[in-house]
Every structure is written in structure tokens, then in C-alpha cells.
N, C-alpha and C. Protein backbone atom coordinates (compact mmCIF):
# COMPACT_ATOMS: atom_id res chain seq x y z
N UNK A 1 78.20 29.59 -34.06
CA UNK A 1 78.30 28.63 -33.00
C UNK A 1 79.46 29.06 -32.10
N UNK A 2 79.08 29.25 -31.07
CA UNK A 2 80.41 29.57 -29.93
C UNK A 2 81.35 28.30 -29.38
N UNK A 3 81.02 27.23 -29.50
CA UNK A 3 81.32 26.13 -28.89
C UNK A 3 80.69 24.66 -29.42
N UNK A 4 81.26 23.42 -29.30
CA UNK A 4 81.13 22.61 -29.60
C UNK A 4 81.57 21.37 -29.04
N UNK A 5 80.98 20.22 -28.41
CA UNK A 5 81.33 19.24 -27.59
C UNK A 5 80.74 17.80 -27.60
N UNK A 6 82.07 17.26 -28.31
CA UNK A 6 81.27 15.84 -28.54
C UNK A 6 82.06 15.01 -27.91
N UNK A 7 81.82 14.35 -26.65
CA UNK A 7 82.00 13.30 -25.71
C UNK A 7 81.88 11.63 -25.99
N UNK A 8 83.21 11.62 -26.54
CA UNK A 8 83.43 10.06 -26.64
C UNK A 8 81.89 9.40 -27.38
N UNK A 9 81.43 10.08 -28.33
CA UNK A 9 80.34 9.75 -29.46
C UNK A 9 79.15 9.82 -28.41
N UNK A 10 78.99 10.33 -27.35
CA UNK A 10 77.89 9.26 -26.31
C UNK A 10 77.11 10.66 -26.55
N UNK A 11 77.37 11.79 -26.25
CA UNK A 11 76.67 12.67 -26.06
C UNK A 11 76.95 13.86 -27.42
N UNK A 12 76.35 14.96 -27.61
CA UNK A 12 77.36 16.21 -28.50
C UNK A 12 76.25 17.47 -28.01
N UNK A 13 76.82 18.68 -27.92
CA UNK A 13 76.25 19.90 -27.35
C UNK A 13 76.95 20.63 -28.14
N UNK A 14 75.95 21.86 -28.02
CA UNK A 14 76.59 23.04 -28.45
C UNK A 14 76.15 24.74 -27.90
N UNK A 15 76.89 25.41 -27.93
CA UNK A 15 76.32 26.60 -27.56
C UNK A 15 76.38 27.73 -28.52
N UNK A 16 75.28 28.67 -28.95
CA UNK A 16 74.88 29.41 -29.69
C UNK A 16 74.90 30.62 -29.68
N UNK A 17 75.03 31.90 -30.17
CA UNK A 17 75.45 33.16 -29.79
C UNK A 17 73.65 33.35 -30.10
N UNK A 18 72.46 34.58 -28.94
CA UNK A 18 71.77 34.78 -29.09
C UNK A 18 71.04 35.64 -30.15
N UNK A 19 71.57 35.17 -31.45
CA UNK A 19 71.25 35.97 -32.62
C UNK A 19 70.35 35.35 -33.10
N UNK A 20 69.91 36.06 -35.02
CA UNK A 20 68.35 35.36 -35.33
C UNK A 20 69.25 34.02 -36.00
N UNK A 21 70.58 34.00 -36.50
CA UNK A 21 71.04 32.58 -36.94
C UNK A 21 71.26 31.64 -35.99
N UNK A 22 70.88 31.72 -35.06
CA UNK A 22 70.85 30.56 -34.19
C UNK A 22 70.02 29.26 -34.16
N UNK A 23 68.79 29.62 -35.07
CA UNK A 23 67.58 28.47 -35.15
C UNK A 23 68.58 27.59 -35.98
N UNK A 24 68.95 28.61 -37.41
CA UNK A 24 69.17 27.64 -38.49
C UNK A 24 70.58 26.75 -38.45
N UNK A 25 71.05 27.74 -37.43
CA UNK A 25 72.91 27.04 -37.25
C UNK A 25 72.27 25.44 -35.92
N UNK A 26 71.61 25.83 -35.14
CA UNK A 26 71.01 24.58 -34.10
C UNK A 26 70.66 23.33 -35.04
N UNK A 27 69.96 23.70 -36.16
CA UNK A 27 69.16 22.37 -36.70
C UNK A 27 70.13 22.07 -37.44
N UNK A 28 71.23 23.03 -38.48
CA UNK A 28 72.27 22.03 -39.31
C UNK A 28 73.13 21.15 -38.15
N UNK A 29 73.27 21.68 -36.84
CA UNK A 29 74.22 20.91 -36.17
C UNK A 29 73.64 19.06 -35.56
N UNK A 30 72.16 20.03 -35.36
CA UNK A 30 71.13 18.78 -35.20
C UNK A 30 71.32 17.43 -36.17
N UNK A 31 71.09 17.80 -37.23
CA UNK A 31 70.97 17.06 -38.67
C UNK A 31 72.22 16.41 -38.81
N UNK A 32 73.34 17.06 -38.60
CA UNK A 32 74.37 16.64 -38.58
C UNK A 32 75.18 15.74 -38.01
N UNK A 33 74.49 16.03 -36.78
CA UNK A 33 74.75 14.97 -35.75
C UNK A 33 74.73 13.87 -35.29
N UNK A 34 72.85 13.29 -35.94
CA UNK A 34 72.57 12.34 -35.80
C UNK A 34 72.76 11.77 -37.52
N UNK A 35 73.00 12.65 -38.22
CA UNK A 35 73.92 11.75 -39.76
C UNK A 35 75.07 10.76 -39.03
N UNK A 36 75.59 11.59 -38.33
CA UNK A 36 76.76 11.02 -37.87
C UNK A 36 77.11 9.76 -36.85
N UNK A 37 75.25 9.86 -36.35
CA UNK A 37 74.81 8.47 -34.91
C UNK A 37 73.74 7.72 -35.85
N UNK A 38 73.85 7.73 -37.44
CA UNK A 38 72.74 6.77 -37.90
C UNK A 38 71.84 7.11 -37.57
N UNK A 39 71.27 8.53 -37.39
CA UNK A 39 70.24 8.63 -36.82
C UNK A 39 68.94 9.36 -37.62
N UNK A 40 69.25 9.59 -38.64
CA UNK A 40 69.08 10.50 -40.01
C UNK A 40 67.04 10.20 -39.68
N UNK A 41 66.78 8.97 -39.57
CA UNK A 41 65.65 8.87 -39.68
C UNK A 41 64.44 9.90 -38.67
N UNK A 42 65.52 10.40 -37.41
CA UNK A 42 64.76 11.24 -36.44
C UNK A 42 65.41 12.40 -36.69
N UNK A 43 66.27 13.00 -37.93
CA UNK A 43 66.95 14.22 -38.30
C UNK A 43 65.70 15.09 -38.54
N UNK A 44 64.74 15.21 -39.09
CA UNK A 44 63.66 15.70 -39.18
C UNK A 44 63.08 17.09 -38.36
N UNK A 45 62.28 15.41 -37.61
CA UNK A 45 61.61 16.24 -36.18
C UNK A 45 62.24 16.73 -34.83
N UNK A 46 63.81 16.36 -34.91
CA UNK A 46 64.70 16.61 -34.14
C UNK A 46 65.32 18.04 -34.03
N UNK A 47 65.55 18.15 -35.40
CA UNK A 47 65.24 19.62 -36.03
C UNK A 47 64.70 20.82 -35.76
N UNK A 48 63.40 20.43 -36.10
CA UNK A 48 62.14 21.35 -36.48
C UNK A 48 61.67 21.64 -34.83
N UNK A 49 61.85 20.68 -33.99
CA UNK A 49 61.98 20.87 -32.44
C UNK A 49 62.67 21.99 -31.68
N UNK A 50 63.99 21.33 -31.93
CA UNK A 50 65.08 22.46 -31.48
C UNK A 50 64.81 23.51 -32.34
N UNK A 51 64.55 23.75 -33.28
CA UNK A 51 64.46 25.09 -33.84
C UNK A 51 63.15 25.75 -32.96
N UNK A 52 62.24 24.92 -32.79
CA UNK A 52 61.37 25.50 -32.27
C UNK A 52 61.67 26.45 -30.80
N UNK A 53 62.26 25.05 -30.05
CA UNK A 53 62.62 26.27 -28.31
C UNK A 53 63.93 26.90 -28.89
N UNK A 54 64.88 26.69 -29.72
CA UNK A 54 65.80 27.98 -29.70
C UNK A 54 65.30 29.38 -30.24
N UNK A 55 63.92 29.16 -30.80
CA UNK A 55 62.99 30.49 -31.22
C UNK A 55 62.19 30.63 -29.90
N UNK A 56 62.17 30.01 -29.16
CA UNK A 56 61.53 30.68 -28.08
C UNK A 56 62.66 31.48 -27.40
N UNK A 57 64.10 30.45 -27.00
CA UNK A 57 64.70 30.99 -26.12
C UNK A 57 65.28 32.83 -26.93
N UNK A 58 64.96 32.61 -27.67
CA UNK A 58 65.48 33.86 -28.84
C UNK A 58 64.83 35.08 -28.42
N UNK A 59 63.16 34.72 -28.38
CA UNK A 59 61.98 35.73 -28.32
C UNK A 59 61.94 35.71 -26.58
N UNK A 60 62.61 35.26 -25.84
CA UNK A 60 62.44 35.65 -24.53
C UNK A 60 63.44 35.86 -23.71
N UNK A 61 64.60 35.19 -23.96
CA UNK A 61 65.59 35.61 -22.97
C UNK A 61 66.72 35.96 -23.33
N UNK A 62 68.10 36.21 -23.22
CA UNK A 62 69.40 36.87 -23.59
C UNK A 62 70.23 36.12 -22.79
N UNK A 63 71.38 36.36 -24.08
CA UNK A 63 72.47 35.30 -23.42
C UNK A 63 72.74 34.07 -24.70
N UNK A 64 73.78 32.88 -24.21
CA UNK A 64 73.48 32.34 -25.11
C UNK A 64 72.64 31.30 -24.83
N UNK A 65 72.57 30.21 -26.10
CA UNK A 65 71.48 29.07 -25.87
C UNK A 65 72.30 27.89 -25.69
N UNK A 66 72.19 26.61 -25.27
CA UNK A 66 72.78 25.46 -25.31
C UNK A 66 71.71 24.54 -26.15
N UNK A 67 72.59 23.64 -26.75
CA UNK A 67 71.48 22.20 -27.64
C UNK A 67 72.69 21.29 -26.84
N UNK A 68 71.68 20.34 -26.28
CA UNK A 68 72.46 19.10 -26.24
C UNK A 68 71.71 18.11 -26.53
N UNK A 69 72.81 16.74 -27.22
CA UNK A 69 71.90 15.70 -27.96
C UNK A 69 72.53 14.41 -26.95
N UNK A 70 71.61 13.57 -26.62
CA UNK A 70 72.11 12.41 -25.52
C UNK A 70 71.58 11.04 -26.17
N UNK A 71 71.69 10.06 -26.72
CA UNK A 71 70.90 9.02 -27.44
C UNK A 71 71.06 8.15 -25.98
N UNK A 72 70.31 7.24 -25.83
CA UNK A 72 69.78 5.94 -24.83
C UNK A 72 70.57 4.77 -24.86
N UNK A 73 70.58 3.82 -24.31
CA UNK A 73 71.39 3.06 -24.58
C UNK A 73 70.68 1.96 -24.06
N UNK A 74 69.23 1.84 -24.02
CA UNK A 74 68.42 0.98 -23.35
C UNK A 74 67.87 0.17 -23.97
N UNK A 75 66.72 -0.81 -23.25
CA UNK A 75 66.43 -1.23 -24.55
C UNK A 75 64.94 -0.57 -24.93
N UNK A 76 64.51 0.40 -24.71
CA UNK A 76 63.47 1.29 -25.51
C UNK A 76 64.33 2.24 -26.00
N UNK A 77 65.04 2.72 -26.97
CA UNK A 77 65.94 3.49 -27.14
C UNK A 77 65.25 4.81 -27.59
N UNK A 78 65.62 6.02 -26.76
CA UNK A 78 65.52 7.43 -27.51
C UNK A 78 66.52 7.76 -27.44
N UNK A 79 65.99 9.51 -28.25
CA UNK A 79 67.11 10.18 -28.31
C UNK A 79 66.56 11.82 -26.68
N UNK A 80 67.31 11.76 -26.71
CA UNK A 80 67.39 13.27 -25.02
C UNK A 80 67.98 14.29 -26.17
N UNK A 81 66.92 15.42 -25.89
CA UNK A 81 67.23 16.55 -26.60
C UNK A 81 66.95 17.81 -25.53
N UNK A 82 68.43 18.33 -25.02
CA UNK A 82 67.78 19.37 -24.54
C UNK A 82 68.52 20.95 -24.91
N UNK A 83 67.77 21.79 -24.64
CA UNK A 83 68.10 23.38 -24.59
C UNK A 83 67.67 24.27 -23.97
N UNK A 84 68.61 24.48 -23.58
CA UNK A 84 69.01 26.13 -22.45
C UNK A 84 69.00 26.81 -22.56
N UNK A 85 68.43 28.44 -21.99
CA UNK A 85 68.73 29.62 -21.92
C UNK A 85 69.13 30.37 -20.76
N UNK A 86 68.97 31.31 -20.59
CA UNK A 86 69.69 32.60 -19.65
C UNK A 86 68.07 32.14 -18.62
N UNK A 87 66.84 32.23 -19.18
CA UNK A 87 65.78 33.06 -18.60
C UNK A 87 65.07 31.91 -17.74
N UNK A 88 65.10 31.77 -16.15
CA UNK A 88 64.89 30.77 -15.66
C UNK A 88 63.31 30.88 -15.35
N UNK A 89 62.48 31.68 -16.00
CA UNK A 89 61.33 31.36 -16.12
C UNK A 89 60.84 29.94 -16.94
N UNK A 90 60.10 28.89 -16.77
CA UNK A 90 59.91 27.81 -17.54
C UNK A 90 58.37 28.19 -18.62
N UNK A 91 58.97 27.63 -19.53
CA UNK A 91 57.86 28.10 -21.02
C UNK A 91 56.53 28.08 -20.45
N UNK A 92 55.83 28.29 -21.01
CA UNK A 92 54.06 27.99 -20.89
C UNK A 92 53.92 27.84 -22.47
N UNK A 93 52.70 27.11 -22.56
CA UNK A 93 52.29 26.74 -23.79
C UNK A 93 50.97 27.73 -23.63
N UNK A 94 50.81 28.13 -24.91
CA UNK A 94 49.53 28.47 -24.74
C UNK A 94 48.63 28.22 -26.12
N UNK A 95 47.24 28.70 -25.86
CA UNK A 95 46.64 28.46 -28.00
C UNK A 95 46.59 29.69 -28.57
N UNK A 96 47.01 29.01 -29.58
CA UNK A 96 47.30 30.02 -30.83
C UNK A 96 45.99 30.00 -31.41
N UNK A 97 45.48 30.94 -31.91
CA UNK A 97 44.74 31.11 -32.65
C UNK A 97 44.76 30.93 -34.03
N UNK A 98 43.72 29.78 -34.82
CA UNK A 98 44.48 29.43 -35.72
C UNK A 98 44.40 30.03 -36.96
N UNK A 99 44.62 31.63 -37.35
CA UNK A 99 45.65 32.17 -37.93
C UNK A 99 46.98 33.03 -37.52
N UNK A 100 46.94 32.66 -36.06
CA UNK A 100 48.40 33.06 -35.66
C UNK A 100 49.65 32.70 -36.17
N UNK A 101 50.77 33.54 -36.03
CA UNK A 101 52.00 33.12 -36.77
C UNK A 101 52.95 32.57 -35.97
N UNK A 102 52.83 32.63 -34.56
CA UNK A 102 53.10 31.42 -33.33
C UNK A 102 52.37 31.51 -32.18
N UNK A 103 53.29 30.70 -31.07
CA UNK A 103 52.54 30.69 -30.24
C UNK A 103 52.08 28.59 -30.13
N UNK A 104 52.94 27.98 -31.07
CA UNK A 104 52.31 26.76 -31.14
C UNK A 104 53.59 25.45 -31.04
N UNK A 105 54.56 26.49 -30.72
CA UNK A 105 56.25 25.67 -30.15
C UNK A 105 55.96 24.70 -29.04
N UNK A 106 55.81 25.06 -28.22
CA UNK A 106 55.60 24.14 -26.74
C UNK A 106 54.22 22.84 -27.58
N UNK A 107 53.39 23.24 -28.27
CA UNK A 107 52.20 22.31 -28.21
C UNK A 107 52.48 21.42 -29.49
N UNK A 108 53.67 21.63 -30.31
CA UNK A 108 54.50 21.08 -31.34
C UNK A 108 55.55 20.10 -30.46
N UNK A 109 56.32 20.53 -29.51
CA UNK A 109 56.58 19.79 -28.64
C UNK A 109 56.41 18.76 -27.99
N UNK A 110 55.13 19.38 -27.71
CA UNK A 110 54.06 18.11 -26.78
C UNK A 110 53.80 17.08 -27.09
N UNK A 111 53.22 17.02 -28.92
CA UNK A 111 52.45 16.33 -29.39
C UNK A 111 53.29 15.21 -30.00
N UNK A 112 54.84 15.91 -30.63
CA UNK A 112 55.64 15.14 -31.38
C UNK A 112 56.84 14.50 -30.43
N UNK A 113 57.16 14.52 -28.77
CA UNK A 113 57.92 13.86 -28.51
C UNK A 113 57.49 12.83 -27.70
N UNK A 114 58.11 11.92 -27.25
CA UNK A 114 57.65 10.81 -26.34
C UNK A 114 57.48 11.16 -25.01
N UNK A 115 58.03 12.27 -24.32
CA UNK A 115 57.71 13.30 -23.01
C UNK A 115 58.68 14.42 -23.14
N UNK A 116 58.62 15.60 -22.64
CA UNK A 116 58.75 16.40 -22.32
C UNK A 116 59.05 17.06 -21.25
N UNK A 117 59.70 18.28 -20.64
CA UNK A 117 59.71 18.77 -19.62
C UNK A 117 60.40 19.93 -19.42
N UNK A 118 60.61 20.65 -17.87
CA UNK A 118 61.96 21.63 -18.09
C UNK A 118 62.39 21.50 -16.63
N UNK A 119 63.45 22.08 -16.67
CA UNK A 119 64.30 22.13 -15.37
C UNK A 119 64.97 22.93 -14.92
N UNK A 120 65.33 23.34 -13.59
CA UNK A 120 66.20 25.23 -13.46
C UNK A 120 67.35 24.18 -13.79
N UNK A 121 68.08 25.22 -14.14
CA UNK A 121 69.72 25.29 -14.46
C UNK A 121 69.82 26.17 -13.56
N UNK A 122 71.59 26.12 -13.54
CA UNK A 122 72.87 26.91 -12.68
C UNK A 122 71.88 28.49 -13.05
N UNK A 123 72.11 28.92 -14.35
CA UNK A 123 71.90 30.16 -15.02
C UNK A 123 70.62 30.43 -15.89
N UNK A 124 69.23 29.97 -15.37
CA UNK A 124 68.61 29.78 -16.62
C UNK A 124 67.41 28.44 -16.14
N UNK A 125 67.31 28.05 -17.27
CA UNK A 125 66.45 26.68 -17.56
C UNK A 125 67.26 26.04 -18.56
N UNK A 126 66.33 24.41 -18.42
CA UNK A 126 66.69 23.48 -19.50
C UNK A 126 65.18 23.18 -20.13
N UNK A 127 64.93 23.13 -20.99
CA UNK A 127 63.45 22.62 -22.03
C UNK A 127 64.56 21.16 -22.55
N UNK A 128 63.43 20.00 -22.53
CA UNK A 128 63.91 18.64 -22.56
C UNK A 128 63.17 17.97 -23.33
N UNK A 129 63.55 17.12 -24.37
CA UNK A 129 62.06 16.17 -24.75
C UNK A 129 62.99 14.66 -25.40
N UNK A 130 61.85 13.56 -25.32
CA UNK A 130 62.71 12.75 -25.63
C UNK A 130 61.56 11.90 -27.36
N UNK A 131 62.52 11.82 -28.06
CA UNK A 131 61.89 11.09 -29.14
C UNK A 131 62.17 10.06 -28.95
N UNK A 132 61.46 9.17 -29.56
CA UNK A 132 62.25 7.17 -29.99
C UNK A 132 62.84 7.21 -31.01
N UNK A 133 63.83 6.30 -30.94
CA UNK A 133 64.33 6.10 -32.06
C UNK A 133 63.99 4.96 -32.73
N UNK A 134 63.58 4.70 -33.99
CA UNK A 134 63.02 3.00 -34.74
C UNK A 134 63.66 2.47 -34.45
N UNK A 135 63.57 1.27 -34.44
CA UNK A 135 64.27 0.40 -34.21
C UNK A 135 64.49 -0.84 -35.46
């Protein structure tokens, strides 16, 4: 982990050196995080998410990655999960064939958050998705 930033509990980010330990160092920080916001119940798929685009941003672009975690404060409450790379091309999903070994990140995405999206950055892109949190 190159960096680490947790803002008055409201928000926490981090930035990642573009190596292959970056999936698994993203999701302990993930897991960790929302242990820490009561949030354990969306530690899961929150996870298995970000691991997913920091394996994309891995297999496509250089540089490092950003995770940032944002919870809601509304009254439909989610959680804002996003991550960054260098490569300001925005993902495409495409089908995997189903004995492929990926190719099924973005449509894992799709299916398991409450919306989705991406956005240019300064340097790069942002990949975004938002889960609910139970209530």
C-alpha cells in the first residue's frame, strides 16, 4: 500500500503500487474498513468487487490504482466504491465464454451493485459502483 486516507471517519482511500498484490492488499483494506463502519455485512461483495476492477486496472493499465470507500448518509443508505487507474480508456464489458477464466469483472459488477459507472479523472479514469447497505 503506498498511501492511506481516512477523513474524519466519512470517507477512507487508498493507493496501491501496480503489482499482482494489489487485489489482495485492496480487499483486506476493504474488509477492514467497513469492520471498522459496522459495515461487515457488505465486507463480502465489497471485496470481491474491488478486487475485481483492481484486476482489471492491473491487466490494462500502469501506474498506481486508487480504492476509495464513501458510505451515504441518506436515507436510502449506500456505500460509493470507487477505483482508479493511469488508463483513461473506460472498461467495456464483454461475454465470456462460459469456460473462460475472465472476462466477467464488469458483468459481476453490473449485476451485484445498485448502479454503476466510470468517469475521466485528472490522470486516468474512475470505475464507481454503489451497493446498499441493510438497514
Amino acid at each position: 500500500m503506498i498511501g492511506v486516507l481516512d477523513i474524519e471517519g466519512t470517507s477512507a482511500e487508498w493507493t496501491f503500487p501496480a503489482d499482482p498484490g494489489a487485489a489482495r492488499a485492496a480487499r483486506a483494506a476493504v474488509r477492514s474498513q467497513l469492520r471498522s463502519w459496522a459495515l461487515d455485512e457488505i465486507g463480502d461483495i465489497a471485496a470481491l468487487l474491488v478486487s475485481e476492477l483492481v484486476t482489471n486496472a492491473l491487466r490494462h493499465a500502469t501506474g498506481p490504482i486508487g480504492v476509495r470507500l464513501v458510505p451515504s448518509d441518506g436515507t436510502a443508505p449506500y456505500l460509493l466504491v470507487e477505483v482508479s487507474d493511469t488508463l483513461p480508456d473506460p472498461p467495456r464489458a464483454r461475454a465470456a465464454e462460459p469456460d473462460a477464466e475472465d472476462g466477467r469483472g464488469l458483468q459481476l459488477v453490473a449485476r451485484s451493485s445498485r448502479r454503476w459507472g466510470t468517469r475521466p479523472a485528472d490522470t486516468g479514469k474512475t470505475v464507481w459502483f454503489e451497493l446498499p447497505v441493510p438497514g
